[in-house]
N, C-alpha and C. Protein backbone atom coordinates (compact mmCIF):
# COMPACT_ATOMS: atom_id res chain seq x y z
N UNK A 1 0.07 -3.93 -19.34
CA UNK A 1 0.94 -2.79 -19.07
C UNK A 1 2.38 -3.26 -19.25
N UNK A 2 3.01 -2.70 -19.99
CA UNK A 2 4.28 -2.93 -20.15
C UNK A 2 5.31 -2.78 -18.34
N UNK A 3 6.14 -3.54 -18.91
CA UNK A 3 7.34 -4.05 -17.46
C UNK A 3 7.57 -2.55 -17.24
N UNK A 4 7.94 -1.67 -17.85
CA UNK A 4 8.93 -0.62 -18.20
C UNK A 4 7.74 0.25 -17.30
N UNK A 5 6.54 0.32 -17.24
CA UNK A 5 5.94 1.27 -16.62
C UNK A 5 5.18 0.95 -15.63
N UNK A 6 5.27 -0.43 -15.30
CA UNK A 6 4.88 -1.15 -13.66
C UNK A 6 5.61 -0.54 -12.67
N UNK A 7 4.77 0.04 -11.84
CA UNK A 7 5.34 0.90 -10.86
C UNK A 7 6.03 -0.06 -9.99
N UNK A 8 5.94 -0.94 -9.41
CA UNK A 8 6.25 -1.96 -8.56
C UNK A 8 6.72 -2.99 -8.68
N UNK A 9 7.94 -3.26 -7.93
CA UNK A 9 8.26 -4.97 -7.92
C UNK A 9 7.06 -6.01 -7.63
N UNK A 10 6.87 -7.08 -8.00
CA UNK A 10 5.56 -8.24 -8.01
C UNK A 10 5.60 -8.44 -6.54
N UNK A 11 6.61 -8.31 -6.11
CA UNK A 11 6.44 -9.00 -4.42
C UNK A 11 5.96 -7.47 -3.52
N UNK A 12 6.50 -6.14 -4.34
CA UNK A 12 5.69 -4.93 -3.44
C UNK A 12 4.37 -4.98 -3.63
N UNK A 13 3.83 -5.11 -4.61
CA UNK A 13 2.57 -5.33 -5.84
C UNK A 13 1.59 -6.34 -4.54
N UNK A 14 1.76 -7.09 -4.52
CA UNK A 14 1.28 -8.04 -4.24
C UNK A 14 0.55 -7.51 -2.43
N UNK A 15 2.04 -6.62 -1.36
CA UNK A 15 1.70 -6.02 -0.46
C UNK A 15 0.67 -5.02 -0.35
N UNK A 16 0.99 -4.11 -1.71
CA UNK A 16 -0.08 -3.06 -1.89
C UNK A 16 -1.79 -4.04 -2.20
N UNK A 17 -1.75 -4.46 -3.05
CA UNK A 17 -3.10 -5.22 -2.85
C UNK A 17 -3.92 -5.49 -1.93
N UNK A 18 -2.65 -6.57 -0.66
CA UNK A 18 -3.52 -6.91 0.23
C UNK A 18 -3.80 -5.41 1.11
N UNK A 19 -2.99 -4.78 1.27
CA UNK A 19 -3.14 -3.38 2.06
C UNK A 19 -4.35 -2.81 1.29
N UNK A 20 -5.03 -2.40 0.36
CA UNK A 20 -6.06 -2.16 -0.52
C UNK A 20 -6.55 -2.61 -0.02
N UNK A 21 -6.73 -3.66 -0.12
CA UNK A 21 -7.78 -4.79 0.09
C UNK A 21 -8.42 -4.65 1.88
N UNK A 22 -7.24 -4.51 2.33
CA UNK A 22 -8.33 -4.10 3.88
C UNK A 22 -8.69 -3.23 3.91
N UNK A 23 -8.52 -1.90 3.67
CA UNK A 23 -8.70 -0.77 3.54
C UNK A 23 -9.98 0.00 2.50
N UNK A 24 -10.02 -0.70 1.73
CA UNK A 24 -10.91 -0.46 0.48
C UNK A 24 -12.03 -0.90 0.83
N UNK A 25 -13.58 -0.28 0.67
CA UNK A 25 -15.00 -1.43 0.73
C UNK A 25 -14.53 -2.37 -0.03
N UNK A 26 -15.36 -3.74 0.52
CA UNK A 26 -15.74 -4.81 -0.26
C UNK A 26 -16.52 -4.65 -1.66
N UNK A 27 -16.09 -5.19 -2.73
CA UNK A 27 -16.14 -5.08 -4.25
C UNK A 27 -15.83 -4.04 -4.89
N UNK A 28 -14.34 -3.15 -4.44
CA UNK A 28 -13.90 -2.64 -5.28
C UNK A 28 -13.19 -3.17 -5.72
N UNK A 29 -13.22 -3.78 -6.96
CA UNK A 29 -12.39 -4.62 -7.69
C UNK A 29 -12.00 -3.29 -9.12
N UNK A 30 -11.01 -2.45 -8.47
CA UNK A 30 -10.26 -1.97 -9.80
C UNK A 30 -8.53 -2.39 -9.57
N UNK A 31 -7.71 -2.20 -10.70
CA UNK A 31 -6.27 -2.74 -10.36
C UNK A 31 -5.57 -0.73 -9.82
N UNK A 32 -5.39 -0.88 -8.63
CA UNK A 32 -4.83 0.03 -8.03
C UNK A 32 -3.54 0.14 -8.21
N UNK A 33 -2.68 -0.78 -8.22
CA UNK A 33 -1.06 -0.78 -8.73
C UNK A 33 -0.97 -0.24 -9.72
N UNK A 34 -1.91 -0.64 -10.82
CA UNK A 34 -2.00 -0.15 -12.19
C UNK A 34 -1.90 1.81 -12.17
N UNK A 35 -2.77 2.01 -11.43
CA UNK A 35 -3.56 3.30 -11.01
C UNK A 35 -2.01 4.00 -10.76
N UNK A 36 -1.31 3.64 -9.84
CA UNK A 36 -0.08 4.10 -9.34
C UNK A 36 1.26 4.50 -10.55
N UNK A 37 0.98 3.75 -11.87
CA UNK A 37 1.94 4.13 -12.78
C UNK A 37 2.60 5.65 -12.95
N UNK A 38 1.33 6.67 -13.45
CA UNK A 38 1.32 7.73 -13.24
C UNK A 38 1.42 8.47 -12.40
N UNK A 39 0.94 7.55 -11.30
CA UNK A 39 1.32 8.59 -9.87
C UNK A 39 2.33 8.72 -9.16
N UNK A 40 3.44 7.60 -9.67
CA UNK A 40 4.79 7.51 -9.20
C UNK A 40 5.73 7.94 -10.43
N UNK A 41 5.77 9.10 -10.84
CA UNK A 41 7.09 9.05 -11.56
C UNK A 41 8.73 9.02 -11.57
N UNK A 42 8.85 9.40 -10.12
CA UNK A 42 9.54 9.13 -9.40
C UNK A 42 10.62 8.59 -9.17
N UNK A 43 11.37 7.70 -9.19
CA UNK A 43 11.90 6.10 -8.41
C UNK A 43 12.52 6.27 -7.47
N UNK A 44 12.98 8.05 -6.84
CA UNK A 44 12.96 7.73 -5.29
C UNK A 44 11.34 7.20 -4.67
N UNK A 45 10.36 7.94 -5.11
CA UNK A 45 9.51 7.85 -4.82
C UNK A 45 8.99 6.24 -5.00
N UNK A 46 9.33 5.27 -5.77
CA UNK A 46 8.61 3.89 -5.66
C UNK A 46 9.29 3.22 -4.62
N UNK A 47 11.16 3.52 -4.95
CA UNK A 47 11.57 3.17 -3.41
C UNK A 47 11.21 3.33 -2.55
N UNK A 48 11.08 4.31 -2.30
CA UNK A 48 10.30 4.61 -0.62
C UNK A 48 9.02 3.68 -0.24
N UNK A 49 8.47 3.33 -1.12
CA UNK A 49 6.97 2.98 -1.72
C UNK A 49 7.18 1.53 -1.22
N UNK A 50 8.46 0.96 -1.82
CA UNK A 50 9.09 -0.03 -1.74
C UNK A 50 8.99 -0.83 -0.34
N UNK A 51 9.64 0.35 0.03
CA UNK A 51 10.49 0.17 1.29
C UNK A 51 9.55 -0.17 2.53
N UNK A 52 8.27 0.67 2.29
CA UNK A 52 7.49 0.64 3.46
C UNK A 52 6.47 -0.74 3.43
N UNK A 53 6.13 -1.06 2.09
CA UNK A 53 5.43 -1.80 2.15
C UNK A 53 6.43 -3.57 2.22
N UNK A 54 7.79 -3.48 1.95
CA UNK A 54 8.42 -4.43 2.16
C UNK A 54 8.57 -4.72 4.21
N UNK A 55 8.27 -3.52 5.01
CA UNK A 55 8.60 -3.39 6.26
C UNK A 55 7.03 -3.59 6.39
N UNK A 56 6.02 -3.36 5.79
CA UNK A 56 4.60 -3.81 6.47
C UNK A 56 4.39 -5.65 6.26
N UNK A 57 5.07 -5.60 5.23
CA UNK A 57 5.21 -7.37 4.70
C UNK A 57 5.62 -8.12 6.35
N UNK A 58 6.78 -8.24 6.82
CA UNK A 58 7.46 -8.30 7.70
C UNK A 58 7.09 -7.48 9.06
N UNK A 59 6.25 -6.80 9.17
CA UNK A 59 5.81 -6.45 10.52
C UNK A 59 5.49 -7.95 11.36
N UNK A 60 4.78 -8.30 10.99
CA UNK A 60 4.18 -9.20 11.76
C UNK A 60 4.65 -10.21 12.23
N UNK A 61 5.86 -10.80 11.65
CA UNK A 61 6.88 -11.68 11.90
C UNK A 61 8.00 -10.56 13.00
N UNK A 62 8.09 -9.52 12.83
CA UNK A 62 9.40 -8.77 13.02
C UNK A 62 8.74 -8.52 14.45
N UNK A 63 7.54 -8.65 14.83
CA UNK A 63 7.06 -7.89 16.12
C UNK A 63 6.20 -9.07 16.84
N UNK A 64 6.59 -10.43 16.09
CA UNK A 64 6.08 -11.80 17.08
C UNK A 64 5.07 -11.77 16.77
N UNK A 65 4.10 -11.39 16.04
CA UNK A 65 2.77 -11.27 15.81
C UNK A 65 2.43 -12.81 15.14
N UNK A 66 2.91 -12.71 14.32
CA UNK A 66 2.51 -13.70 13.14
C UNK A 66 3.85 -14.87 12.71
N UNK A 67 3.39 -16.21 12.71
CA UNK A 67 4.71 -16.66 11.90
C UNK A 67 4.65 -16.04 10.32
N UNK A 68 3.72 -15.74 9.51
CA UNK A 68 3.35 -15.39 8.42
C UNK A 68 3.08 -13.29 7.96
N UNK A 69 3.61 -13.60 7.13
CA UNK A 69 3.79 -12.10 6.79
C UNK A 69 2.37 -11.26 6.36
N UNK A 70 1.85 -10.56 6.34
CA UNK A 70 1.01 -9.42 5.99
C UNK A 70 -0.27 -9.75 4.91
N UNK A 71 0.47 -10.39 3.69
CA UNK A 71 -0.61 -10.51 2.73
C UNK A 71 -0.92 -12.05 3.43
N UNK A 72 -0.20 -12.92 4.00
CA UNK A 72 -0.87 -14.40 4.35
C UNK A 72 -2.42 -13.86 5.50
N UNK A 73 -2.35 -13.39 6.11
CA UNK A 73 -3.50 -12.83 6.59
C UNK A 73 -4.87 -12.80 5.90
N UNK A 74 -5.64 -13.21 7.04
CA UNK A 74 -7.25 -12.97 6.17
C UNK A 74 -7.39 -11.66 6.57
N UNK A 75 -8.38 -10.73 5.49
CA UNK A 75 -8.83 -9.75 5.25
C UNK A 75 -8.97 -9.13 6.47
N UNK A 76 -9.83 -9.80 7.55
CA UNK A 76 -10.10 -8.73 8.93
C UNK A 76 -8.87 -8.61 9.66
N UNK A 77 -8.18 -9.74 10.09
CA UNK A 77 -6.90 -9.95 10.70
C UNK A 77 -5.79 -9.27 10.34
N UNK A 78 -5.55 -8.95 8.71
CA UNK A 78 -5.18 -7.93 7.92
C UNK A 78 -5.52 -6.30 8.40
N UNK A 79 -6.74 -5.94 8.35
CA UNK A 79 -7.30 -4.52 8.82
C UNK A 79 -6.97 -3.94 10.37
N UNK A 80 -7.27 -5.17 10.87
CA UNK A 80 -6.86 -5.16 12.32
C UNK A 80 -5.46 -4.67 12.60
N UNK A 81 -4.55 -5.44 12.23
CA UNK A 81 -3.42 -4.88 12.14
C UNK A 81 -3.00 -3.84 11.83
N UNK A 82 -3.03 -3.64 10.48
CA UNK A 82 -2.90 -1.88 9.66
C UNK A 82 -3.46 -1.38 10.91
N UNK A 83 -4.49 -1.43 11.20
CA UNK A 83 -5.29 -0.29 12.64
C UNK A 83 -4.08 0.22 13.96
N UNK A 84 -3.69 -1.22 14.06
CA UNK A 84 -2.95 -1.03 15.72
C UNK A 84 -1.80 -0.84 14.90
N UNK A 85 -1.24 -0.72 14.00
CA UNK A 85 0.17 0.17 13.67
C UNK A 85 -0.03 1.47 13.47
N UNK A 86 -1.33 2.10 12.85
CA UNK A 86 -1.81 3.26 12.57
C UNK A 86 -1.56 3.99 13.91
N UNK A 87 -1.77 3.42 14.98
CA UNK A 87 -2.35 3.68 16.41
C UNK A 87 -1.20 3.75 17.39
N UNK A 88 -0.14 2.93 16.80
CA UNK A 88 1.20 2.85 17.50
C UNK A 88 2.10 4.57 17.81
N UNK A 89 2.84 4.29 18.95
CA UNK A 89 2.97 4.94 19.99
C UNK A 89 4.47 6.15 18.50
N UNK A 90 5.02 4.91 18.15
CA UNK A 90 6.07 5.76 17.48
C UNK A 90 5.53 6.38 16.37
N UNK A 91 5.58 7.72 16.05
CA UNK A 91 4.89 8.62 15.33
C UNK A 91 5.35 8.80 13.78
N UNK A 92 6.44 7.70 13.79
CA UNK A 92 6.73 7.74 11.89
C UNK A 92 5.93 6.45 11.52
N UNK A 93 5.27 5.92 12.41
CA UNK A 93 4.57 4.03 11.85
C UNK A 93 3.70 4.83 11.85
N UNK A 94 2.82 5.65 12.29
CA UNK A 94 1.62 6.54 11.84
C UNK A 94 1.29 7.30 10.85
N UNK A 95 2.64 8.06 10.78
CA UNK A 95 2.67 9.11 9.36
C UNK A 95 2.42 8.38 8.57
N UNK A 96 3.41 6.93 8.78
CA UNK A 96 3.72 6.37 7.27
C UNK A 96 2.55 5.81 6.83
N UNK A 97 1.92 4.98 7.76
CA UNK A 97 0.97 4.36 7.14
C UNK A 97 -0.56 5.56 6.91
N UNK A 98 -0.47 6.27 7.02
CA UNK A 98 -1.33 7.64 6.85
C UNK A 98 -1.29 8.17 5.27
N UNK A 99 0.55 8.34 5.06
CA UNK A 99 0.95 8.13 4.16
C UNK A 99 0.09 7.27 2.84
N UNK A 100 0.22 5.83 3.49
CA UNK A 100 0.60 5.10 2.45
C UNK A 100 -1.37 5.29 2.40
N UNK A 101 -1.96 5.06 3.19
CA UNK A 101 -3.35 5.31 3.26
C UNK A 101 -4.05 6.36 2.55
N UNK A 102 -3.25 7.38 2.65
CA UNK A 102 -3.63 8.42 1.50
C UNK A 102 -3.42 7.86 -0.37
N UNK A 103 -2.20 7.22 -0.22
CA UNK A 103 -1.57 6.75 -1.54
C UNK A 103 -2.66 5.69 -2.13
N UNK A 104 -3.04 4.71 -1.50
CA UNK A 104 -3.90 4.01 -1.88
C UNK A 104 -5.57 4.56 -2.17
N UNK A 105 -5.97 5.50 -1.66
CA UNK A 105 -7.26 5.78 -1.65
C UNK A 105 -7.06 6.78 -2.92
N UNK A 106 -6.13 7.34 -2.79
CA UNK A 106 -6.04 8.40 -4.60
C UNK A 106 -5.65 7.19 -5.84
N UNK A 107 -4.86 6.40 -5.42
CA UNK A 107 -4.89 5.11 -6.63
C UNK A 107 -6.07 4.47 -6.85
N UNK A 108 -7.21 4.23 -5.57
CA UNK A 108 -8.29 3.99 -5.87
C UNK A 108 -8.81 4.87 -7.27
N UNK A 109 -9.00 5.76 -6.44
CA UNK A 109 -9.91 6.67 -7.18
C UNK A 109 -9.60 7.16 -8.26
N UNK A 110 -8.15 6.76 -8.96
CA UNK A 110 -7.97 7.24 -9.68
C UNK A 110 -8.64 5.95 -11.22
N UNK A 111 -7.77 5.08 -10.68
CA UNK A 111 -8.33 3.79 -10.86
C UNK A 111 -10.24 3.81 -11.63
N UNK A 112 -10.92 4.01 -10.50
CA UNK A 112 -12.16 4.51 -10.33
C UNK A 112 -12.65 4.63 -11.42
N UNK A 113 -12.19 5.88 -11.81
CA UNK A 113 -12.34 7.35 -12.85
C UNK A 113 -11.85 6.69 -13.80
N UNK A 114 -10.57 5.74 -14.08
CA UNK A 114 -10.39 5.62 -15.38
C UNK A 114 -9.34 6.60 -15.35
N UNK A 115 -8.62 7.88 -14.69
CA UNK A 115 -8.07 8.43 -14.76
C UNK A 115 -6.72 8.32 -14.63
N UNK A 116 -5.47 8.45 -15.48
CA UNK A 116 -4.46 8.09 -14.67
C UNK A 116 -3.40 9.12 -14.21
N UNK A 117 -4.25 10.39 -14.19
CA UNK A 117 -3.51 11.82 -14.03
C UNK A 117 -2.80 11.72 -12.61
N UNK A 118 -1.48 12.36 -12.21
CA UNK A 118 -0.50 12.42 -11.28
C UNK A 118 -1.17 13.36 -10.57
N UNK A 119 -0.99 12.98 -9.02
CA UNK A 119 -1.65 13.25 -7.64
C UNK A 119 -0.36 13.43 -7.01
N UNK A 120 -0.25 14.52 -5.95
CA UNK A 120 0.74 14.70 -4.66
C UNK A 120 0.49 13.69 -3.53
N UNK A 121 0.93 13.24 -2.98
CA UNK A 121 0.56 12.49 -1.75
C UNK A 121 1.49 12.77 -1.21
N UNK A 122 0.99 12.53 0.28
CA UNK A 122 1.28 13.63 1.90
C UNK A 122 3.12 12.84 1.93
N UNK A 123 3.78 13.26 2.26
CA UNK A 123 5.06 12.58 2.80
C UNK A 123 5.89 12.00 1.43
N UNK A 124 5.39 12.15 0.43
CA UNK A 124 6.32 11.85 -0.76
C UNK A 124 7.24 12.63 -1.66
């Protein structure tokens, strides 16, 4: 895929994965970032995209959790987390990651399908 239509910086790229990756059954191995080209045309919209998954990177350090950021996490320890932020008391760490939870499961699937047709997602 050309630079020019990579939805994501390598270091957001890399967040979205592991976030996939807990979230997703075991052996879905399609490239979901990829999936996202079309679905972000945007670039307020990748910023934002950006933004949240650069603040999920850094949760875990930012809230004493972890000396290590988000993707250093193993897979369950990973899920676990996403869960108790999902669950958290302040009601935009919920949307968002609801949000971003929606975003990833239509990149799945779009992925999936082979499809790379543009999807609405909730809060974007």
């Amino acid at each position: 895929m050309s630079e020019a239509r990579w939805p994501l910086s390598p270091r957001a790229a890399r967040v979205f994965y592991g976030v996939a990756d807990a979230w997703l059954p075991s052996g879905a191995d399609v490239d979901v970032v990829a999936a996202l080209a079309a679905q972000l045309p945007n670039p307020g919209d990748r910023r934002r995209l950006e933004l949240t998954l650069w603040l999920l990177e850094w949760s875990p350090r930012l809230l004493l959790h972890s000396r290590r950021g988000l993707c250093w996490m193993e897979q369950q320890t990973r899920a676990a987390w996403l869960e108790r932020l999902e669950r958290s008391r302040v009601r935009s760490v919920g949307r968002s990651l609801a949000s971003l939870r929606a975003i990833v499961l239509a990149a799945h699937a779009a992925a999936a399908s082979g499809s790379g047709a543009p999807q609405s997602f909730p809060g974007a």
